[in-house]
Structure formats: structure tokens, C-alpha cells
Protein backbone atom coordinates (compact mmCIF):
# COMPACT_ATOMS: atom_id res chain seq x y z
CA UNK A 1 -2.02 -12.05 -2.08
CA UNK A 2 -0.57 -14.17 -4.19
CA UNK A 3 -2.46 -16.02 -7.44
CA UNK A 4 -3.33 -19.71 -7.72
CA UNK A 5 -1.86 -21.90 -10.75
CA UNK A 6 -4.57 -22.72 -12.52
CA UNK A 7 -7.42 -19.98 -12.18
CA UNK A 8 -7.42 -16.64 -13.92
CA UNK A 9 -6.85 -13.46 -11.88
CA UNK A 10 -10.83 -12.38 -12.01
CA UNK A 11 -11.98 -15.99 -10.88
CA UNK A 12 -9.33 -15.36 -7.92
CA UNK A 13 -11.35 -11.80 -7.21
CA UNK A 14 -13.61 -11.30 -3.82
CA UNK A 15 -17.00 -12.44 -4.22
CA UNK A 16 -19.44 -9.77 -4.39
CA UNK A 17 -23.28 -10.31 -4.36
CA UNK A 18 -25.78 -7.57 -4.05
CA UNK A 19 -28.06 -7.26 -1.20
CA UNK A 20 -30.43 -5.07 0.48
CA UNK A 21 -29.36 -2.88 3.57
CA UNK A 22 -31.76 -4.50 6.77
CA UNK A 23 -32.86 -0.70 7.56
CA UNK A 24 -33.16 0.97 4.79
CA UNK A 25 -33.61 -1.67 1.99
CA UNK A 26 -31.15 0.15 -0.40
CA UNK A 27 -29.50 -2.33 -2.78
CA UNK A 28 -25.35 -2.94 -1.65
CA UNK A 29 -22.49 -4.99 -2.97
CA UNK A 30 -20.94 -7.21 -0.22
CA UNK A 31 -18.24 -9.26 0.20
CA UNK A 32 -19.68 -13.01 0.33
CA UNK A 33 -17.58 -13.52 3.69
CA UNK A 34 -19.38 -10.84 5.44
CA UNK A 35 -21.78 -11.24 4.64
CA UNK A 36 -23.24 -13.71 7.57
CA UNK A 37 -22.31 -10.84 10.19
CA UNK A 38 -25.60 -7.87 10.12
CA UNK A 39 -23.14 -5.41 10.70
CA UNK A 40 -21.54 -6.08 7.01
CA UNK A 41 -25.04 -5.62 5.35
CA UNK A 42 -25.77 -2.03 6.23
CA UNK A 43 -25.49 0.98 4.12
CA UNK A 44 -22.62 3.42 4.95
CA UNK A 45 -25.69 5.86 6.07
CA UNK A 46 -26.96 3.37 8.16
CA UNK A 47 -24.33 1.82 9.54
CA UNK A 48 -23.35 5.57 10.29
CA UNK A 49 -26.69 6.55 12.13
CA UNK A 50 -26.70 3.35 13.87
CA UNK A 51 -22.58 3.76 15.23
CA UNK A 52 -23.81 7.44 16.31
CA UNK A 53 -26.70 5.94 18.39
CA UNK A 54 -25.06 2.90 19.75
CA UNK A 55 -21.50 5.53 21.02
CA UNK A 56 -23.06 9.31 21.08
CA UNK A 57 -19.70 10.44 22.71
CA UNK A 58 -18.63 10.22 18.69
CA UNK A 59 -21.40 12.54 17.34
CA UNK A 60 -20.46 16.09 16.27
CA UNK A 61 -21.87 19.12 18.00
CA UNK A 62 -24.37 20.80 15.39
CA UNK A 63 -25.32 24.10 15.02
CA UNK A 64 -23.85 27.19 15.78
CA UNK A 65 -21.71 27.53 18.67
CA UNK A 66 -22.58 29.26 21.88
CA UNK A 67 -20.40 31.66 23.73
CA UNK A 68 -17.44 30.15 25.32
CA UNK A 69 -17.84 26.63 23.55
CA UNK A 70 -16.04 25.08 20.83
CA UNK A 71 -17.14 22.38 18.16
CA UNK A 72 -15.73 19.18 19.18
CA UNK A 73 -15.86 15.91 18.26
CA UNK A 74 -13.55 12.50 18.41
CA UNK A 75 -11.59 11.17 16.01
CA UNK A 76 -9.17 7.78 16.70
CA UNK A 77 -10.36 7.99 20.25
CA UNK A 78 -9.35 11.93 20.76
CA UNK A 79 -11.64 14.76 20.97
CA UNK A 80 -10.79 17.07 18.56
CA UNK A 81 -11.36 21.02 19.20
CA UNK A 82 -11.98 23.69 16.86
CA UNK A 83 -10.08 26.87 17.17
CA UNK A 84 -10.40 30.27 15.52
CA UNK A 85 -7.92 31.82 13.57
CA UNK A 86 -6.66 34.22 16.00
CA UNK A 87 -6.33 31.55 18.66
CA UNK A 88 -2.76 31.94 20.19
CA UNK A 89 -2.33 28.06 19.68
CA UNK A 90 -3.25 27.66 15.75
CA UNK A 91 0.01 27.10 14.72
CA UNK A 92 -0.32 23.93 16.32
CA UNK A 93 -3.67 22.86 14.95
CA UNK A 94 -4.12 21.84 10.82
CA UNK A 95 -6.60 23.32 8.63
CA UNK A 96 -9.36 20.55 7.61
CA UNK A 97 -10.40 21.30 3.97
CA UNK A 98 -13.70 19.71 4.57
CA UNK A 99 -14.98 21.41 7.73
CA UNK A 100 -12.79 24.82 6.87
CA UNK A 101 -11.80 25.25 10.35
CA UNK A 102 -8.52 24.55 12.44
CA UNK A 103 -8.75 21.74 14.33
CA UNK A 104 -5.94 20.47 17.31
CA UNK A 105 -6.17 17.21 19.61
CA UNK A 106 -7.78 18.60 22.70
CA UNK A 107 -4.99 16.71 24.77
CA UNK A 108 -2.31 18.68 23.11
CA UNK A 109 -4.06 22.44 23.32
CA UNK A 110 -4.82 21.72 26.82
CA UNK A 111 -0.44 21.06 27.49
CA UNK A 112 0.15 24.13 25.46
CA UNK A 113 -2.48 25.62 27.42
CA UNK A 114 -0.77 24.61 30.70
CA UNK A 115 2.43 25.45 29.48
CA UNK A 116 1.49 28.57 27.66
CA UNK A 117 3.37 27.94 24.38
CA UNK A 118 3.16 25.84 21.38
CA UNK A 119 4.37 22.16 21.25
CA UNK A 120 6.41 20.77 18.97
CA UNK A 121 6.15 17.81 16.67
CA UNK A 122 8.27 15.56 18.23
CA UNK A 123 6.97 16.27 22.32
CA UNK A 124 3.99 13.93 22.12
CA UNK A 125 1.45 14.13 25.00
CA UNK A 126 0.67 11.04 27.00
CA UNK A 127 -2.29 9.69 28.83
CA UNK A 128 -1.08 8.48 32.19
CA UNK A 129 -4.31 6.31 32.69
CA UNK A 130 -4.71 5.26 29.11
CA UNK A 131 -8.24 7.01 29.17
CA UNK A 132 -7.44 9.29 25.68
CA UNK A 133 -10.43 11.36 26.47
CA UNK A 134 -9.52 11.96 30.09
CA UNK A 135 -7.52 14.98 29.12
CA UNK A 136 -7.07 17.15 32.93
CA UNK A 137 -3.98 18.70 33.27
CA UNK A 138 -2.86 16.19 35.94
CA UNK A 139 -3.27 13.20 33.89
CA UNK A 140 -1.08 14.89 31.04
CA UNK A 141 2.74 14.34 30.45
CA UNK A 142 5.08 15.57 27.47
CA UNK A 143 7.36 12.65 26.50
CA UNK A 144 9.90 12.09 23.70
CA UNK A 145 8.84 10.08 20.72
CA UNK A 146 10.89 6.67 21.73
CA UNK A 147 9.40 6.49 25.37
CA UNK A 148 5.84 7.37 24.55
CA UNK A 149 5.79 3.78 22.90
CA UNK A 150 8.35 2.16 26.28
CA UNK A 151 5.53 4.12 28.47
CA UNK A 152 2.07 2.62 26.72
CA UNK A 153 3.95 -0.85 26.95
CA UNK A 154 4.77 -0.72 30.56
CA UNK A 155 1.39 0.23 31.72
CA UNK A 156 -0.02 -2.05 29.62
CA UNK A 157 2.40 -4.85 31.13
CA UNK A 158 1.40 -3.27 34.94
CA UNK A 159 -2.23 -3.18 34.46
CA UNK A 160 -2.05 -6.87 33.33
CA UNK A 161 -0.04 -7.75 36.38
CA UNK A 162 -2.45 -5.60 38.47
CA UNK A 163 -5.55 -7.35 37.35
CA UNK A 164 -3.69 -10.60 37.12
CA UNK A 165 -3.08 -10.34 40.96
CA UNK A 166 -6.57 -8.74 41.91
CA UNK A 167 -8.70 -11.57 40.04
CA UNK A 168 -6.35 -13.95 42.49
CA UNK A 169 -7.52 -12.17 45.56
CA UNK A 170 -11.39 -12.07 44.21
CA UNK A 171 -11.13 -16.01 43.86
CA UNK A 172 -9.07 -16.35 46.98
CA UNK A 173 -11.98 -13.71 49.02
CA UNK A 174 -14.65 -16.28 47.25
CA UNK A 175 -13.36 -19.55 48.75
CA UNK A 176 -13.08 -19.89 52.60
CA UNK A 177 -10.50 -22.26 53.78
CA UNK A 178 -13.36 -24.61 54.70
CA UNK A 179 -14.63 -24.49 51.26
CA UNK A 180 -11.10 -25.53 49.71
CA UNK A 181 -10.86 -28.55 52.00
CA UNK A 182 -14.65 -29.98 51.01
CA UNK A 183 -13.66 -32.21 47.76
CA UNK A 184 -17.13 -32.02 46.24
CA UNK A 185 -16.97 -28.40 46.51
CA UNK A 186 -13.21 -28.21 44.74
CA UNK A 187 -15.03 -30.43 41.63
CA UNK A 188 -17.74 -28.43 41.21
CA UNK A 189 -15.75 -25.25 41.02
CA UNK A 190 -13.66 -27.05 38.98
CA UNK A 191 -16.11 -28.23 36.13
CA UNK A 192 -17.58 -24.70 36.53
CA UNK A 193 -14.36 -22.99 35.41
């Protein structure tokens, strides 16, 4: 951002004012400019608790673990898995710090799974319907780095065109050829869209 002639560099500063969180009544700096939206005004905790009620896909599994399952929990859209340390695939997986366990995208362990080795860096695994926690073998494919990016953008450009065309047919299905020829009924629709 660049400074304003004229005005000092702390007079050019965000706006901060303090204010109380809506749940919990803590006392919080905000930004001035947020300050009109409720979601700005919560707490970290709050706005936490709140985000793990309103999507409880998100929430970590607590406890201990029963047999056969494995902590999971999503991060950036992917459901992470937990793996021990004698796991065939923890070369693959990075050690968090935090949590001190090794943790892998579920997407990618379930490839290595299928393909009963370790993937590289560079083979990325892609979604075929976009879904990122729709991870069954069948909806799985290893692609190079440069057409992972080509893939996303032409189903992105296809599922535009798709629902492009199949909104067409809903309004076309709506309106019956008498409809279309009844002028009052073409206004109406009209002033309605």
C-alpha cells in the first residue's frame, strides 16, 4: 500500500476500536471496516465453536481411537489421516509438531494404497468430480503437475457449459409453446427475471 502526501505513516494505519465479542462479551480489537459484519466481532474461541457447529464435517475426532480407526480431520477441504509410525506409507505423510503424529492427505494414502507403493512429490492426485472429500478409488487419478491445473480448468469450463445448457432446458420445460405466444405472459416473465 502505498502512503498519502500529506499524512504521517500512523494516521495512514487501520483503524482499530475495541469491542466486545456478541457471545462471550470478551473485550477485542477490530478493524473499523469489519466491523458492521457479526462475523468480524467474535472472539477467535467463538468464532471457532461457532464454525465447528455451523460445518461439523471440520471438527476433529476426540479421544482415543478405537480399533481399526484413525484420527481424521480436514484441512483446506481434505481429510487428513493419522498414521502410525510403522505404517508402510509414512514416508509419504509429514510429522506435525503440534499434534506429534504423522499425518498424509487421505486422497493420496488411499492411491498409494491402491497402488501399493509410495507417491512421489510431483504425481499429484486428482478429484475427477471436484468433490475433495469424495476420495473412492474410482474417482482418483495420478496426474503430472502441469495438467492437474489444464484438468481443474476444463471441468470447471464443462460443468459451466453443462449447467449453462441444463438451466436452458429447465426454462424451456417451464414455458409451453402456448405460453411463449400469450404477450402478457412473455412481460410478466420478463419483469420477473
Amino acid at each position: 500500500m502505498g502512503y498519502n502526501r500529506g499524512m504521517s505513516k500512523k494516521e495512514q494505519q487501520p483503524k482499530y476500536i475495541e469491542t466486545p465479542c456478541p457471545e462471550c462479551g470478551r473485550i477485542k480489537k477490530v478493524l473499523k471496516v469489519s466491523l458492521a459484519s457479526c462475523e468480524g466481532r467474535r472472539c477467535s474461541s467463538c468464532a471457532a465453536k461457532r464454525n465447528h457447529i455451523l460445518h461439523p464435517e471440520i471438527r476433529k475426532t476426540a479421544g482415543k481411537k478405537s480399533q481399526g480407526e484413525t484420527h481424521q480431520f480436514i484441512s483446506a477441504g481434505y481429510r487428513l489421516i493419522r498414521l502410525e509410525e510403522d505404517d508402510q506409507f509414512v514416508e509419504m505423510a509429514w510429522w506435525s509438531k503440534r499434534l506429534k503424529a504423522y499425518y498424509v492427505s487421505e486422497h493420496r494414502y488411499r492411491m498409494a494404497y491402491e497402488l501399493d507403493r509410495c507417491l512421489t512429490s510431483k504425481e499429484l492426485v486428482h478429484h475427477l468430480d471436484g468433490d475433495k472429500l469424495n476420495n473412492s478409488p474410482e474417482n482418483l487419478m495420478i496426474t503430472p503437475p502441469g495438467k492437474h491445473k489444464k484438468s481443474y480448468h476444463s471441468g470447471y469450463q464443462a460443468g459451466y457449459v453443462q449447467g449453462y445448457e441444463d438451466g436452458d432446458q429447465m426454462v424451456l420445460a417451464r414455458w409451453t409453446r402456448k405460453d411463449l405466444e400469450d404477450k402478457e405472459f412473455c412481460r410478466r416473465e420478463y419483469e420477473r427475471d
